[in-house]
Structure formats: structure tokens, C-alpha cells
C-alpha atoms as a PDB file:
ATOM      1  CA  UNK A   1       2.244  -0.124 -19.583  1.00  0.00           C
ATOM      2  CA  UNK A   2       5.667   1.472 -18.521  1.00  0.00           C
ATOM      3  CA  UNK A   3       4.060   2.738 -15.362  1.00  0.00           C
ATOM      4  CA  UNK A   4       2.396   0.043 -14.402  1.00  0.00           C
ATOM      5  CA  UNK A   5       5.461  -1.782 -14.550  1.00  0.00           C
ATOM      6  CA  UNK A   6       7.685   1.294 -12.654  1.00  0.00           C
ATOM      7  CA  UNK A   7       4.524   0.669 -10.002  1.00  0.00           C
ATOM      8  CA  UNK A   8       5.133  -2.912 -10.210  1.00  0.00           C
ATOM      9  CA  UNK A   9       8.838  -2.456  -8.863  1.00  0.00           C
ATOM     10  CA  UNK A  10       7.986   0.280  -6.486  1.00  0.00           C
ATOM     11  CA  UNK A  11       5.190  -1.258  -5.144  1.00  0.00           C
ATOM     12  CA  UNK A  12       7.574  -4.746  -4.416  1.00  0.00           C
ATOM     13  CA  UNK A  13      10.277  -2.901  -2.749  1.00  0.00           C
ATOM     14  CA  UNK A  14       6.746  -1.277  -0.741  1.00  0.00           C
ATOM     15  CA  UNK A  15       6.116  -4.636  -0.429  1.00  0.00           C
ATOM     16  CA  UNK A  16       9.103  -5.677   0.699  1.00  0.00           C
ATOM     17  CA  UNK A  17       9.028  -3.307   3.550  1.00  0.00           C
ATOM     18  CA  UNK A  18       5.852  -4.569   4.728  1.00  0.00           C
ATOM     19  CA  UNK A  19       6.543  -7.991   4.506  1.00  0.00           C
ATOM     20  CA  UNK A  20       9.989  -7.600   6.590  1.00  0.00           C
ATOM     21  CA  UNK A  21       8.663  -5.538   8.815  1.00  0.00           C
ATOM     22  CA  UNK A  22       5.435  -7.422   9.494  1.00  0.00           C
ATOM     23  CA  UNK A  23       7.918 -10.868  10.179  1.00  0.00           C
ATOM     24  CA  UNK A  24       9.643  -9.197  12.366  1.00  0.00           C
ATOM     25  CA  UNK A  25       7.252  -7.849  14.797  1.00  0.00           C
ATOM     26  CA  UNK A  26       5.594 -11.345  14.614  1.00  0.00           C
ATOM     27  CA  UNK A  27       8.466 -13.493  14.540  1.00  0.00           C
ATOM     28  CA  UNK A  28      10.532 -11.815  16.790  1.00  0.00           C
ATOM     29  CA  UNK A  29       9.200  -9.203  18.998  1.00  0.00           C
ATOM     30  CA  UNK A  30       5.920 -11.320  19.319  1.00  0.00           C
ATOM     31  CA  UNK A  31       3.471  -8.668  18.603  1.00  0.00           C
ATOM     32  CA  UNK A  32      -0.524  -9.344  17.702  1.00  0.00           C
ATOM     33  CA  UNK A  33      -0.764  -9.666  14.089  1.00  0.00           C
ATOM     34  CA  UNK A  34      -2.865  -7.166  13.730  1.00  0.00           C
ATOM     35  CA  UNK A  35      -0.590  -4.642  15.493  1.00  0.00           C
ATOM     36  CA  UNK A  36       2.358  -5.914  13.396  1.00  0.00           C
ATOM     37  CA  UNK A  37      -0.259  -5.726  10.192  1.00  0.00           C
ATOM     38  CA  UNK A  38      -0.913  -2.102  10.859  1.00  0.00           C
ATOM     39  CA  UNK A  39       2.834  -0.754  11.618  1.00  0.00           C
ATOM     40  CA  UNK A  40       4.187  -2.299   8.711  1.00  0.00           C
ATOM     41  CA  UNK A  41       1.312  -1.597   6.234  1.00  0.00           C
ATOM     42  CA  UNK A  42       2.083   1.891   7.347  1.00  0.00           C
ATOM     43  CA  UNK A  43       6.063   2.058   6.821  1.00  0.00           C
ATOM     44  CA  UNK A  44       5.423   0.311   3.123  1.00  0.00           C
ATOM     45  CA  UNK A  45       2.759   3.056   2.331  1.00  0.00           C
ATOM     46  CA  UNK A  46       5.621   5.947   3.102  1.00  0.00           C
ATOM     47  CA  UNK A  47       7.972   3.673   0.951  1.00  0.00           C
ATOM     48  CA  UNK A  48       5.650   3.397  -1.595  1.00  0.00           C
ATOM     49  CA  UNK A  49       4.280   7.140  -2.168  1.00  0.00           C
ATOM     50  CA  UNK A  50       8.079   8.412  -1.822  1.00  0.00           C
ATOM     51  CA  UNK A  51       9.031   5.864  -4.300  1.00  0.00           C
ATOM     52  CA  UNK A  52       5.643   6.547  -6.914  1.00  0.00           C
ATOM     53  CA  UNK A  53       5.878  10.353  -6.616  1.00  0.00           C
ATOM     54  CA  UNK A  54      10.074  10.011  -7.530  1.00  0.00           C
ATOM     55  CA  UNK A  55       9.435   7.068 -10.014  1.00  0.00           C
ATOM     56  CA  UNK A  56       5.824   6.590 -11.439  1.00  0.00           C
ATOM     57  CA  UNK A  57       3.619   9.471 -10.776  1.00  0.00           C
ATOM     58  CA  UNK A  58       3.562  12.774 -11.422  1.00  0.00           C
ATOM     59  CA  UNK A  59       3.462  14.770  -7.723  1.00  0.00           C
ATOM     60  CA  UNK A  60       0.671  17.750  -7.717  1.00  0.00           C
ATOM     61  CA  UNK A  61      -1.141  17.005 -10.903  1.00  0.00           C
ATOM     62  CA  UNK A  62      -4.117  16.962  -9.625  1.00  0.00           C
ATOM     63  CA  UNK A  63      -3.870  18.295  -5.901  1.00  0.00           C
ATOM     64  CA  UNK A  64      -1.618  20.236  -3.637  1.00  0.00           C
ATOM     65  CA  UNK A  65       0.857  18.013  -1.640  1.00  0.00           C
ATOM     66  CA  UNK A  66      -1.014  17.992   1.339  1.00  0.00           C
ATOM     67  CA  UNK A  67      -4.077  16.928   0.108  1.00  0.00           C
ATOM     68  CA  UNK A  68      -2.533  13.995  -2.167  1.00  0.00           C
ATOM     69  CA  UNK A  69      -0.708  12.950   1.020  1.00  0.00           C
ATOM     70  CA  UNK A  70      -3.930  12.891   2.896  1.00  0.00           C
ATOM     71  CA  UNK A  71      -5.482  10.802  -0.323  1.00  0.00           C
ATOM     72  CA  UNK A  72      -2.840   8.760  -0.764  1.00  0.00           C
ATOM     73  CA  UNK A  73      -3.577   7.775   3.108  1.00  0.00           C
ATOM     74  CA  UNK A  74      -7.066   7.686   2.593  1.00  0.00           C
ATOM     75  CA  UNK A  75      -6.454   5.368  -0.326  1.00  0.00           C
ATOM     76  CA  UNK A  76      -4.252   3.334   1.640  1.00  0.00           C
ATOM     77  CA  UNK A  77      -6.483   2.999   4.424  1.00  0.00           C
ATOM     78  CA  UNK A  78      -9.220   1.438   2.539  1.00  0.00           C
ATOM     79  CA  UNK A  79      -5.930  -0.873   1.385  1.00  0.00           C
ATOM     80  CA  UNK A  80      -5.689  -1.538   5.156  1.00  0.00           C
ATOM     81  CA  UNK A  81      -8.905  -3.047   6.311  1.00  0.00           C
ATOM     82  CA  UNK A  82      -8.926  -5.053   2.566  1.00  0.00           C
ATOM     83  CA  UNK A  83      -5.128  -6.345   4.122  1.00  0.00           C
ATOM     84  CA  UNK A  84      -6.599  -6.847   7.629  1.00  0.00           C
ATOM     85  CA  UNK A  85     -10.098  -8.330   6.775  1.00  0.00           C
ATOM     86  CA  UNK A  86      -8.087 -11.016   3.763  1.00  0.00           C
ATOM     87  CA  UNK A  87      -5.268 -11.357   7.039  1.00  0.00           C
ATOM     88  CA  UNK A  88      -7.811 -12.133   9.707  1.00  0.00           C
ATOM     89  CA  UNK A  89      -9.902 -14.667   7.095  1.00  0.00           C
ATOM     90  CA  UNK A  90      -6.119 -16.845   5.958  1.00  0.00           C
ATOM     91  CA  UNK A  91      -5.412 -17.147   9.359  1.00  0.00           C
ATOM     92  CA  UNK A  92      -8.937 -18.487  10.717  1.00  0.00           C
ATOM     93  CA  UNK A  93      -8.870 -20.296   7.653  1.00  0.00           C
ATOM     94  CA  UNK A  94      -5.958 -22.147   8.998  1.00  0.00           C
ATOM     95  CA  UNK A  95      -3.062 -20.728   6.119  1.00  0.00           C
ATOM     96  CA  UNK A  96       0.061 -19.814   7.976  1.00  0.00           C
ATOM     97  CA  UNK A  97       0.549 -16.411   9.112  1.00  0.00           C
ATOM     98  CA  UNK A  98       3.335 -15.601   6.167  1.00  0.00           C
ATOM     99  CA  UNK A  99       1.764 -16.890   3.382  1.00  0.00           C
ATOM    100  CA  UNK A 100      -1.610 -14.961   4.434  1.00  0.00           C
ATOM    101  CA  UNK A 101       0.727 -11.886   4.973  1.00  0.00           C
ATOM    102  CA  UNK A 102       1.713 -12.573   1.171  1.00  0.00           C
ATOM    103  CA  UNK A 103      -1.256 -13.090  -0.295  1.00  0.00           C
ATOM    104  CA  UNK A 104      -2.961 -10.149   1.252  1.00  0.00           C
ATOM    105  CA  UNK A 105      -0.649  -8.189   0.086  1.00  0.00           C
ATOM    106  CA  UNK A 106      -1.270  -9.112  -3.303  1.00  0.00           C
ATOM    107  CA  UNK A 107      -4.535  -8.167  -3.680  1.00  0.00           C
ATOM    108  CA  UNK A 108      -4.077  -4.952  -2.017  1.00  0.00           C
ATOM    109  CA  UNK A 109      -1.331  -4.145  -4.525  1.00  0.00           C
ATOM    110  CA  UNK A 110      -4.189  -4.159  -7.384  1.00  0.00           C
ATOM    111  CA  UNK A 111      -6.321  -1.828  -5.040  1.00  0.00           C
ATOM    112  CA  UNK A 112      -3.479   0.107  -4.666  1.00  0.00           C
ATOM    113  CA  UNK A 113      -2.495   0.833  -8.411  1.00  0.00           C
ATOM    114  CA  UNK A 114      -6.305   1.249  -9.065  1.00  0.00           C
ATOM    115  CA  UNK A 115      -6.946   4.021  -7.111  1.00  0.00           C
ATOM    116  CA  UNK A 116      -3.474   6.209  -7.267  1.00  0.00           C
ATOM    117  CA  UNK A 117      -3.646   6.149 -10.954  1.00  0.00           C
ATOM    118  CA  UNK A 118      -7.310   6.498 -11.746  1.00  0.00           C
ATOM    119  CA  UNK A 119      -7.842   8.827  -8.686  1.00  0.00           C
ATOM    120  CA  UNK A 120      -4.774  10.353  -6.930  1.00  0.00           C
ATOM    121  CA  UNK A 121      -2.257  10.994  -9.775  1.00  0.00           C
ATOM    122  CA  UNK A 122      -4.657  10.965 -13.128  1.00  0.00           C
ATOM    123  CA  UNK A 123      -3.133  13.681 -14.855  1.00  0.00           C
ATOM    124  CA  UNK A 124      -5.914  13.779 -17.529  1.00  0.00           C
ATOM    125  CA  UNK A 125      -8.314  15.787 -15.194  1.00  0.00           C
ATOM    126  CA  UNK A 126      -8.257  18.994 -14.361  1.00  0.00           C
ATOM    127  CA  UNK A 127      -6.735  20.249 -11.018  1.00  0.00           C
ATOM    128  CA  UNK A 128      -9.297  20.613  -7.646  1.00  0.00           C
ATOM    129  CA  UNK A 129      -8.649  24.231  -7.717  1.00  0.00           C
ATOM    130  CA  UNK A 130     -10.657  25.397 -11.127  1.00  0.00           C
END
């Protein structure tokens, strides 16, 4: 429960990040959305595994750096198109652009947690290499 709630903290300063980030390409640069969406997603996923890895989880439990970095971005990525897809669905729907930004954001957060601890950082299994 402790790391969860570390995660919890890490993952809204990640959050933070994205959400700043994503207002101000939209807001005030005028980018697409979905441009904005990406770059920003991208920046909080760098804030959040620098954060986890000092914080939460356990770096190289399970793999060498450059593979959990690659995971990590593999995880994320599948956090992307769940951000993009919940994004693109608010905003046909009608919600404004924010609070879509907001509450796709929350659900990736769960995905997020999910796989890192169950996958990337589970420090019950053994390591790739036996």
C-alpha cells in the first residue's frame, strides 16, 4: 500500500507535467490536440520513470536498464493510444478539451501502475537472464 501511494504522488507530479504541458501547446501555441497529447504524454512518461525508479520501484530487478526503459515505453505506449482513443471520444462527445485531458489521464494512471508493478518492476520473479 506504501507504493502505491509513493506511485500515487509520482505519478501526479507525472501528471502534472502532462497536463501543463498539454495546456500549453493547446492553449497557447495552438497545436492539434493530438500533437500536444503526444509531446506531453511523452515528457510526463520521462518524469514519471525517473521519479518511480528514485521513489517507488526498484531499477534492474527484473531487466537490464535498457530493456526496462524500452518496457517502460512500451508500457507507456499502450498508455498512449488508451489517452488518445478516451481524448478523441470526450472531445467528439462534446466535454471540453481540459476536462477530457483530465479524465484521460486518469484512467491511464491505473494502466500505468498495473503494468510497471505487475510487469516491469515485480521483484518477485526471477530476472530475464536465468
Amino acid at each position: 500500500m506504501v507504493r502505491l501511494a509513493k506511485y500515487f504522488i509520482t505519478g501526479a507530479i507525472a501528471a502534472g507535467v502532462d497536463l501543463v504541458l498539454f495546456a500549453a501547446f493547446v492553449k497557447l501555441l495552438g497545436w492539434p490536440w493530438y500533437v500536444a497529447a503526444t509531446v506531453s504524454f511523452v515528457a510526463a512518461t520521462l518524469t514519471n520513470y525517473f521519479l518511480s525508479v528514485r521513489h517507488v520501484f526498484t531499477s534492474g530487478v527484473r531487466f537490464e536498464k535498457r530493456d526496462e526503459i524500452a518496457l517502460i515505453f512500451l508500457v507507456s505506449g499502450v498508455g498512449l493510444a488508451v489517452n488518445q482513443a478516451i481524448l478523441l471520444f470526450l472531445i467528439r462527445a462534446g466535454v471540453l478539451i481540459l476536462v477530457a485531458k483530465v479524465g484521460a489521464t486518469g484512467a491511464v494512471f491505473i494502466w500505468n501502475y498495473a503494468a510497471r508493478h505487475q510487469f516491469v518492476f515485480k521483484e518477485n520473479l526471477p530476472p530475464t537472464g536465468e
